[in-house]
N, C-alpha and C. Protein backbone atom coordinates (compact mmCIF):
# COMPACT_ATOMS: atom_id res chain seq x y z
N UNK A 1 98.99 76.74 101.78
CA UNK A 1 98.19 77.95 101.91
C UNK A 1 98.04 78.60 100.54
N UNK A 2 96.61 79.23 100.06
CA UNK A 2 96.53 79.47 98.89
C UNK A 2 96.63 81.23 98.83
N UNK A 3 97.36 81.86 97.93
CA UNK A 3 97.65 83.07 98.00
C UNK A 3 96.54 83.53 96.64
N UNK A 4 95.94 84.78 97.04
CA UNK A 4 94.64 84.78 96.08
C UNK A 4 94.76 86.52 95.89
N UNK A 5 93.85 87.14 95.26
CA UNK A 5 93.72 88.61 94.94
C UNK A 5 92.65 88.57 96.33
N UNK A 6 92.91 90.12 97.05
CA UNK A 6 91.96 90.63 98.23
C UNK A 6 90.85 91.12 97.36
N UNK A 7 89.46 90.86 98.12
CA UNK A 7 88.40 91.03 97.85
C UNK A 7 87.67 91.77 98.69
N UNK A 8 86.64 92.34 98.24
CA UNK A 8 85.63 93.38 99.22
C UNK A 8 85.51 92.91 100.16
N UNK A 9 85.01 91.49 99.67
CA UNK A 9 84.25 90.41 101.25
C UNK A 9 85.21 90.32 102.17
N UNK A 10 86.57 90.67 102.05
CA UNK A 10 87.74 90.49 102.77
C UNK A 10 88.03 91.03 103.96
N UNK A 11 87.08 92.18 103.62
CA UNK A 11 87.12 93.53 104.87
C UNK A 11 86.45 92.80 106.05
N UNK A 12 85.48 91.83 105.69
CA UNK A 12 84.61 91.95 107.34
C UNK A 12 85.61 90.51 108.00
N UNK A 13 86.54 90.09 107.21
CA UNK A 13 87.71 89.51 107.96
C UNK A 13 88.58 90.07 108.52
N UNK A 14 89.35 90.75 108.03
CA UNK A 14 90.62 91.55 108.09
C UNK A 14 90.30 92.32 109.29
N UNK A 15 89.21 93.44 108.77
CA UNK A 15 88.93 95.01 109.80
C UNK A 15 89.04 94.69 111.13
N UNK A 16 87.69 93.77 111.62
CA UNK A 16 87.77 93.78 113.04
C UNK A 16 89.27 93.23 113.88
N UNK A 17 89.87 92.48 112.98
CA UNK A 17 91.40 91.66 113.98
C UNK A 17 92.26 92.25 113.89
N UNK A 18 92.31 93.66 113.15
CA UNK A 18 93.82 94.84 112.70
C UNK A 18 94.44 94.71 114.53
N UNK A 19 92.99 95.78 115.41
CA UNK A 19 93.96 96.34 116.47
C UNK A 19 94.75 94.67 117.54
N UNK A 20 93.94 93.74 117.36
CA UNK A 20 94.25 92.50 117.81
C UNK A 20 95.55 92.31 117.23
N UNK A 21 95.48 92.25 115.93
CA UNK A 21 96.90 91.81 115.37
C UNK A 21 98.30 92.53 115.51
N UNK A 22 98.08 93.96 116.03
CA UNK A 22 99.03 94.47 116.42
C UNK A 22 98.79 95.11 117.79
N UNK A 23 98.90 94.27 118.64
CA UNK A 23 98.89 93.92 120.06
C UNK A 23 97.98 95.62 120.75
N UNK A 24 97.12 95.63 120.18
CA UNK A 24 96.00 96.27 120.91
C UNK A 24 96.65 98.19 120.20
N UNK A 25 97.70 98.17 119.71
CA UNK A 25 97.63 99.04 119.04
C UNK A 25 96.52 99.55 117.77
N UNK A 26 95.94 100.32 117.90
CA UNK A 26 94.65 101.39 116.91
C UNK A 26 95.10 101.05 115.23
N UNK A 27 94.87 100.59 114.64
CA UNK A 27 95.32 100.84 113.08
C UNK A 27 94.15 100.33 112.47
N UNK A 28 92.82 99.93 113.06
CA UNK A 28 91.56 100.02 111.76
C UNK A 28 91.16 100.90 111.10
N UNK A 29 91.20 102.20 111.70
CA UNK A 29 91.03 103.48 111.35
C UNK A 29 91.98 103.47 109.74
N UNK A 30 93.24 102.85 109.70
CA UNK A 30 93.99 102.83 108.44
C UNK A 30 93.83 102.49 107.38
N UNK A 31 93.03 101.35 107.62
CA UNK A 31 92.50 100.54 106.58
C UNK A 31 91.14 100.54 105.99
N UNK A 32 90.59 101.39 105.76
CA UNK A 32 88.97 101.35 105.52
C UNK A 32 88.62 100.62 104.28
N UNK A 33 87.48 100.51 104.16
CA UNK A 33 86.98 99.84 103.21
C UNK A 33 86.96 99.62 101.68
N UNK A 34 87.22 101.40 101.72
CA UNK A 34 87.63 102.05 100.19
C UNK A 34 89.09 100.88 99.54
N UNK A 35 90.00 100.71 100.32
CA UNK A 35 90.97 99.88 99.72
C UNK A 35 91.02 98.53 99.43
N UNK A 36 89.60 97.37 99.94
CA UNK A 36 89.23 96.45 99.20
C UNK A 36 88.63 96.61 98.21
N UNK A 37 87.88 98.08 97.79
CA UNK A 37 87.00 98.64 96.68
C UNK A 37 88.11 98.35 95.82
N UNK A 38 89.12 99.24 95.75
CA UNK A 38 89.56 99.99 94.68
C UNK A 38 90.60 99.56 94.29
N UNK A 39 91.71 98.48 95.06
CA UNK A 39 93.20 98.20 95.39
C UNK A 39 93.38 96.72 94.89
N UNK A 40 91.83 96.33 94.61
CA UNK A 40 92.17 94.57 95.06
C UNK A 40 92.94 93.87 93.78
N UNK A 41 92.96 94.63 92.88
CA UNK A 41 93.85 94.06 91.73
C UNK A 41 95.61 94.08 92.28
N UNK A 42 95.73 95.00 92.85
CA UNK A 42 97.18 94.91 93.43
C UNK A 42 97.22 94.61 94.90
N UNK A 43 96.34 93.65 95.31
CA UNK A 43 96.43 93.24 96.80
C UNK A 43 96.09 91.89 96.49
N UNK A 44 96.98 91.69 97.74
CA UNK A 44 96.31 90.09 98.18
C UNK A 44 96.48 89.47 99.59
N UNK A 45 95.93 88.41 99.59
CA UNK A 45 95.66 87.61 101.12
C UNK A 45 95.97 86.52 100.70
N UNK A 46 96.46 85.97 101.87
CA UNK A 46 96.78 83.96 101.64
C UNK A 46 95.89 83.35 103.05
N UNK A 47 95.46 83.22 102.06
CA UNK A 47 94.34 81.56 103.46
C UNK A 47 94.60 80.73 103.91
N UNK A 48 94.60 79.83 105.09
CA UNK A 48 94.92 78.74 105.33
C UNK A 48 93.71 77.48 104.49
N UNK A 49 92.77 77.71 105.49
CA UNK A 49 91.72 77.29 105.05
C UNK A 49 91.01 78.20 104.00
N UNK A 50 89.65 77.53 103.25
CA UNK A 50 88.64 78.91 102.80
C UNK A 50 88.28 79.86 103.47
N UNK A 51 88.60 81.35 103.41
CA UNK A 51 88.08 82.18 104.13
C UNK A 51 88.80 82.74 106.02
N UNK A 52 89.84 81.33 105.95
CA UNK A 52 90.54 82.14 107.26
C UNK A 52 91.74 82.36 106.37
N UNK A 53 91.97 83.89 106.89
CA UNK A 53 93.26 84.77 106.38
C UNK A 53 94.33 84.75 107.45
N UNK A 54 95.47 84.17 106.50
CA UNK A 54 96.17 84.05 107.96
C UNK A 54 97.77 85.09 107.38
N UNK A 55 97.73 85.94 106.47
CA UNK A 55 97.98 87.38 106.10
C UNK A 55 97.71 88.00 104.71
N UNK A 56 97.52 89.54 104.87
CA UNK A 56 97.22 89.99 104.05
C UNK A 56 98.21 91.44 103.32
N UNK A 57 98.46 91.73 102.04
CA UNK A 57 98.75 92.93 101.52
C UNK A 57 97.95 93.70 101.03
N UNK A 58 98.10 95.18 101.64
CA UNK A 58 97.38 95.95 100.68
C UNK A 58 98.35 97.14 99.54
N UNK A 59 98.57 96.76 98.63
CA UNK A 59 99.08 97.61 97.89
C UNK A 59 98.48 98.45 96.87
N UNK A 60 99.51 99.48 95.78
CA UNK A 60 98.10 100.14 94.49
C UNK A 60 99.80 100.52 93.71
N UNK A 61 99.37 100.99 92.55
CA UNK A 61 100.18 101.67 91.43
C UNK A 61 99.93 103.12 91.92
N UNK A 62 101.10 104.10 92.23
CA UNK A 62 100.96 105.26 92.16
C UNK A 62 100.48 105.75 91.01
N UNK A 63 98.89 106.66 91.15
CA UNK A 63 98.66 107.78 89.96
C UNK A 63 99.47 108.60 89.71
N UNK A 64 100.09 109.18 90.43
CA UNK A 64 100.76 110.40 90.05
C UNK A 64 102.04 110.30 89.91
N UNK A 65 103.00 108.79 90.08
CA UNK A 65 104.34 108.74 89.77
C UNK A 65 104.25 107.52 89.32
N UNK A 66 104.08 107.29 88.27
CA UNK A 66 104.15 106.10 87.03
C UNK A 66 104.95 104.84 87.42
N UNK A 67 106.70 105.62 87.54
CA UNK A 67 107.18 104.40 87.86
C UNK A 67 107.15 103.86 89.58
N UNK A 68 106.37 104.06 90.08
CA UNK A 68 106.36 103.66 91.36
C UNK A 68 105.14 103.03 91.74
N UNK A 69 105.26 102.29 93.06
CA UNK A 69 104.12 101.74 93.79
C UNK A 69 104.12 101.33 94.87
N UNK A 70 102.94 101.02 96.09
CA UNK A 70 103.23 101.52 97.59
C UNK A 70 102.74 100.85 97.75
N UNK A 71 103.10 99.67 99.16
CA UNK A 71 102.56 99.03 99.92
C UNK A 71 102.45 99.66 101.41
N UNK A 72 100.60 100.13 101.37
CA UNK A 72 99.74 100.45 102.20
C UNK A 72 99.78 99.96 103.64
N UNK A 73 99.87 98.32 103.26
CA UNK A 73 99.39 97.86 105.13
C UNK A 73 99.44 96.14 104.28
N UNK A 74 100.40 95.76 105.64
CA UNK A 74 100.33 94.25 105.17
C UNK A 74 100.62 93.95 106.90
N UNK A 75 99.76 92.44 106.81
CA UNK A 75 99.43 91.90 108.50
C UNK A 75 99.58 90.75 108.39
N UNK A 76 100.05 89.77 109.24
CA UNK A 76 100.11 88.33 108.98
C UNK A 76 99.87 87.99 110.90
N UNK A 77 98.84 87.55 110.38
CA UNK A 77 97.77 86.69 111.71
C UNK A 77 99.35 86.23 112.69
N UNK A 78 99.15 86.62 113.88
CA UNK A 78 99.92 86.62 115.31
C UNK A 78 100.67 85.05 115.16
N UNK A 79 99.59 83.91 115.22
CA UNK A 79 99.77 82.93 115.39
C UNK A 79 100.66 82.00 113.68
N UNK A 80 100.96 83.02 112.29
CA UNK A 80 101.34 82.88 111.45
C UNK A 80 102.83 82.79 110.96
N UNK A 81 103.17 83.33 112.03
CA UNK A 81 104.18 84.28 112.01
C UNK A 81 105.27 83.75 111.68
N UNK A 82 106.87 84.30 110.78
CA UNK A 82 107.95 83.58 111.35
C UNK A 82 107.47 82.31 109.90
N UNK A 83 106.45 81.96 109.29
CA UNK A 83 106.37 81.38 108.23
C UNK A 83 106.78 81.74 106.84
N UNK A 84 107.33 83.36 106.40
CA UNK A 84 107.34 83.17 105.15
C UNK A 84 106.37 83.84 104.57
N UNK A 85 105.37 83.86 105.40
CA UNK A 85 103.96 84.33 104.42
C UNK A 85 104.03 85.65 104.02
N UNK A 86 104.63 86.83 105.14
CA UNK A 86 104.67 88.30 104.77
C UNK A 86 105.69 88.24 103.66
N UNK A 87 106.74 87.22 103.04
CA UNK A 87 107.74 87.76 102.17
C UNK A 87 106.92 86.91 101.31
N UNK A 88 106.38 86.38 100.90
CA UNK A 88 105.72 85.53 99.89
C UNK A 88 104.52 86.48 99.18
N UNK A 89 103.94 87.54 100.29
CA UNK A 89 103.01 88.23 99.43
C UNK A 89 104.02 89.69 99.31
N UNK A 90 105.10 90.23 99.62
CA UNK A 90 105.67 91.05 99.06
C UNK A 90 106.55 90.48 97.57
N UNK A 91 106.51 89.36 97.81
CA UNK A 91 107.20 88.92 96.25
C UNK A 91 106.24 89.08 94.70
N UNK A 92 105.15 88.55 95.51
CA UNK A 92 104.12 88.70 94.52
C UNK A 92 103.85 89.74 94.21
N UNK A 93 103.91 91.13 95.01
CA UNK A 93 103.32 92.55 94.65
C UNK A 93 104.39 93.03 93.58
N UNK A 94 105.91 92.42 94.09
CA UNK A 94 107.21 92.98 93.24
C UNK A 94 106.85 92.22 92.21
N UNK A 95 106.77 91.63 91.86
CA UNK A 95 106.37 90.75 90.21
C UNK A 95 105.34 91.20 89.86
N UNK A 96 103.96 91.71 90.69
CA UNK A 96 102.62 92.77 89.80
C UNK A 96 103.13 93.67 89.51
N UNK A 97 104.17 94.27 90.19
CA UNK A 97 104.35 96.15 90.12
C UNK A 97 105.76 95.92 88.84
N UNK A 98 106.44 95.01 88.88
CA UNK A 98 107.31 94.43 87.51
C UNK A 98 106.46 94.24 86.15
N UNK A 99 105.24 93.94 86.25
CA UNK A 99 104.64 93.56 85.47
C UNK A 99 103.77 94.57 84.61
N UNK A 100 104.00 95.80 85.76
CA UNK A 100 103.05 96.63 84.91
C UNK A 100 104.26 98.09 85.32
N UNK A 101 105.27 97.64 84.95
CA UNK A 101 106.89 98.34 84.72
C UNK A 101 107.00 99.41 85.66
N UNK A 102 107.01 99.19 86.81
CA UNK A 102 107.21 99.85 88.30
C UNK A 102 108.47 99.38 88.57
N UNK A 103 108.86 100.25 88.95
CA UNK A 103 110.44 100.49 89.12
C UNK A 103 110.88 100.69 90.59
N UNK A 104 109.72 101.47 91.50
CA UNK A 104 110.43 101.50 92.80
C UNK A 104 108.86 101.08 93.41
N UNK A 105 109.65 100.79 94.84
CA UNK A 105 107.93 100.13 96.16
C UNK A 105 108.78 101.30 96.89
N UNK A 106 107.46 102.22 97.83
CA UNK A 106 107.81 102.27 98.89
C UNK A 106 106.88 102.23 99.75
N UNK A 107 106.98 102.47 101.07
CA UNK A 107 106.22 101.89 102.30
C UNK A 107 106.31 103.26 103.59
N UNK A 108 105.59 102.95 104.31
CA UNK A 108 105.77 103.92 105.54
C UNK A 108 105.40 102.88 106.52
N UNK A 109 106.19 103.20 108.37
CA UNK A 109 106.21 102.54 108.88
C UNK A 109 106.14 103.82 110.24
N UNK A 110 105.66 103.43 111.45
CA UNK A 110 105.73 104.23 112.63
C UNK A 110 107.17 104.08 113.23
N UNK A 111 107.81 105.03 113.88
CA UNK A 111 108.94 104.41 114.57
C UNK A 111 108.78 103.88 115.91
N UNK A 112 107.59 103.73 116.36
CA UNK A 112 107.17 102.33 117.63
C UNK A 112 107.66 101.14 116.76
N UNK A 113 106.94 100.70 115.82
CA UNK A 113 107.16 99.68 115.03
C UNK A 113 108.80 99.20 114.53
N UNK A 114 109.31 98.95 115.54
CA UNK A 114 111.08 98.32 115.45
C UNK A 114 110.38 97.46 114.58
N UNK A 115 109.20 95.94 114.88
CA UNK A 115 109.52 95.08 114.13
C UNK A 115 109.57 95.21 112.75
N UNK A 116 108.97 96.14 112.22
CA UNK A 116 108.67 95.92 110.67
C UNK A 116 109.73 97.31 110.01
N UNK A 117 110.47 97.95 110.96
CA UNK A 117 111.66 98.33 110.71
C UNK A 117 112.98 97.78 110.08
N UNK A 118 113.10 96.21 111.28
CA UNK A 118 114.28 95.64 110.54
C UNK A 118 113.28 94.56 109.65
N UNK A 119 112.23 94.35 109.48
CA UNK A 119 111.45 93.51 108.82
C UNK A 119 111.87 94.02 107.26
N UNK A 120 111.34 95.14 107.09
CA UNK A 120 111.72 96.15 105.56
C UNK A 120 113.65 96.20 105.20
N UNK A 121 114.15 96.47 106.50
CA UNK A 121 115.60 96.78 105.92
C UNK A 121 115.73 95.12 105.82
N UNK A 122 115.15 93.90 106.25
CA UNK A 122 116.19 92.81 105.53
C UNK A 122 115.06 92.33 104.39
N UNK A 123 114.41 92.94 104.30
CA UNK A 123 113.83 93.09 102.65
C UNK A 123 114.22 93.48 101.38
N UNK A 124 115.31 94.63 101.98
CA UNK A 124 116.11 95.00 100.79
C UNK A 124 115.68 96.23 100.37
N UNK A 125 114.28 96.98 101.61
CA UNK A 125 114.25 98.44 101.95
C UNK A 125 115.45 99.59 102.02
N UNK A 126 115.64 100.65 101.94
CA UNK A 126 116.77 101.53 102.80
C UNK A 126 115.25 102.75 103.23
N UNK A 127 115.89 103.16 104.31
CA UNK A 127 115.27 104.15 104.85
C UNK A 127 115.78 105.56 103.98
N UNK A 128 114.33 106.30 103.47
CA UNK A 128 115.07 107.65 103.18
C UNK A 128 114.93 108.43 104.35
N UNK A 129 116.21 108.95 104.09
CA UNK A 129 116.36 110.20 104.86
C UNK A 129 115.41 111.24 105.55
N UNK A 130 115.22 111.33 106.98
CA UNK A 130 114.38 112.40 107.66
C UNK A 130 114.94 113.88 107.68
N UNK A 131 114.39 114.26 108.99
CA UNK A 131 114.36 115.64 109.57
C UNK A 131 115.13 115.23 110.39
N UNK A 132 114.91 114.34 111.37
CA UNK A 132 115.63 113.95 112.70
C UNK A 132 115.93 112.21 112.83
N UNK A 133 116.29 112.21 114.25
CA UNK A 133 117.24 110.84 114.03
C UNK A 133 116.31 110.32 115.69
N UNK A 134 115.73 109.02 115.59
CA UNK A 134 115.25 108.86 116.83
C UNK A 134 115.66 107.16 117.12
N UNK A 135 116.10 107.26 117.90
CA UNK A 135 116.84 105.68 118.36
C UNK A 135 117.73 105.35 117.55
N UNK A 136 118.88 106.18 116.64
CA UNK A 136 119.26 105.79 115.66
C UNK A 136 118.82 105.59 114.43
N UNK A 137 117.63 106.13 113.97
CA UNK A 137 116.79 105.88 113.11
C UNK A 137 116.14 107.27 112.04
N UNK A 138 116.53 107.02 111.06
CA UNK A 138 116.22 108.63 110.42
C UNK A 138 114.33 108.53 110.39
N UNK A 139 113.72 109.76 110.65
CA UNK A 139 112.11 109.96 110.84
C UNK A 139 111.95 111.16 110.27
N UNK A 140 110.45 110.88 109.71
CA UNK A 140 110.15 112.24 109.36
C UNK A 140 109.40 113.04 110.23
N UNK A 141 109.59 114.02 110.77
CA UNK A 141 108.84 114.02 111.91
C UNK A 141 106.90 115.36 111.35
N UNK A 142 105.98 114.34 111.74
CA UNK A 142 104.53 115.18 111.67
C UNK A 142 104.56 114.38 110.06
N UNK A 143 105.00 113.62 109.72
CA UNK A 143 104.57 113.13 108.43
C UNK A 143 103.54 112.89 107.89
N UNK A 144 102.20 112.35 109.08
CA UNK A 144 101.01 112.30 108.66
C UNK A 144 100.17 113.05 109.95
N UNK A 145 100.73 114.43 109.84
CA UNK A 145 100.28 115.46 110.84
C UNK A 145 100.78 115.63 112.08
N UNK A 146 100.25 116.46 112.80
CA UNK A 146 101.44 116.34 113.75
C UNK A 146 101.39 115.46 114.95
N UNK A 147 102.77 114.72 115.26
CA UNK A 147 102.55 113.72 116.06
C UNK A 147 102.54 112.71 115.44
N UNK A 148 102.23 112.75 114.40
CA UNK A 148 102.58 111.15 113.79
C UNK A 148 103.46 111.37 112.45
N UNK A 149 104.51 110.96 113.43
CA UNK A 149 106.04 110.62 112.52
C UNK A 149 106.11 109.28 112.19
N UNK A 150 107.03 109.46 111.05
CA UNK A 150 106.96 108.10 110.11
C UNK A 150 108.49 107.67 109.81
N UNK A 151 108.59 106.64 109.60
CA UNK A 151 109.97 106.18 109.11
C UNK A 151 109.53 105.86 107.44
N UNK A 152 109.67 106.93 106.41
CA UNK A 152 110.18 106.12 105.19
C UNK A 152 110.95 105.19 104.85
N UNK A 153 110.32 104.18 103.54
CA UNK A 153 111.28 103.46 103.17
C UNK A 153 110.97 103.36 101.27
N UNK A 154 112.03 102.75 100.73
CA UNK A 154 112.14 102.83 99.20
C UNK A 154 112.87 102.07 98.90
N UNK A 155 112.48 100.90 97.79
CA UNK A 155 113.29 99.89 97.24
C UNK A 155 113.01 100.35 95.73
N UNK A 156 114.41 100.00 95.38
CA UNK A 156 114.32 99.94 93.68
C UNK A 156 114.17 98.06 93.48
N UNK A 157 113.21 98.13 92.37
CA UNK A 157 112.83 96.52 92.12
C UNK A 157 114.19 95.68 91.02
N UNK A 158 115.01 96.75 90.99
CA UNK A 158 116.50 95.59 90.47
C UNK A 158 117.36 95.20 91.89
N UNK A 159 116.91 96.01 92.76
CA UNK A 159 117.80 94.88 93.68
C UNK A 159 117.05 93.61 94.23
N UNK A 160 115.88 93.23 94.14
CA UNK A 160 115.20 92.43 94.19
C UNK A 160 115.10 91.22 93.22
């Protein structure tokens, strides 16, 4: 499978299969278009074939905190899964964001989302610290307004 930089043309792949790919849960709304515009130097997709994506990262360099950088939204096709592919394109973002002397990744995650909960902590994520504690789990609660609470997370790129 060839791992490549995400491209504009990428969107009319990606967009429509988001809520599919996470089992009928809403998240196209997350991803708009603006972030194949503007991101694709620090994103990428791996193909099986030409043109079928079978997962993708979207990451960027924080403007406003130098040494840092955030991975947005990363998906790896249902039937992909369990291959390797989601840690293969987070390796690559830690070696772009190394490369242009980024020091920490962090990420946001829903707390429905158990899988990509322990997905991040055996990544070498730690959760920062919330407001409250839900299933055992520190949250921020109304993080991206109210009602939608988030589980932070933050890696420094030397433990990696």
């Amino acid at each position: 499978m060839n791992l490549r930089k995400l491209t504009e043309a990428d969107f009319h792949s990606i967009h429509p299969r988001l809520d599919e790919w996470w089992g009928g849960r809403l998240m196209s709304a997350m991803l708009p278009r603006l972030f194949f515009v503007h991101f694709s130097h620090t994103s990428f997709v791996i193909e099986k074939n030409k043109g079928e994506i079978a997962a993708f990262l979207v990451g960027f360099f924080s403007p406003s905190v130098p040494e840092e950088a955030y991975i947005h939204f990363v998906g790896v096709h249902p039937e992909y899964r369990k291959q390797g592919l989601g840690r293969r394109l987070y390796r690559r973002f830690f070696e772009k964001a190394r490369q242009h002397e980024r020091r920490t990744i962090r990420c946001v995650t829903s707390p429905v989302n158990r899988t990509s909960i322990v997905y991040h902590r055996q990544m070498g994520f730690q959760i920062v610290e919330g407001d409250c504690q839900q299933d055992g789990i520190s949250i921020h609660t109304d993080y991206d307004g109210p009602g939608n609470d988030r589980v932070l997370f933050i890696k420094g790129l030397e433990q990696d």
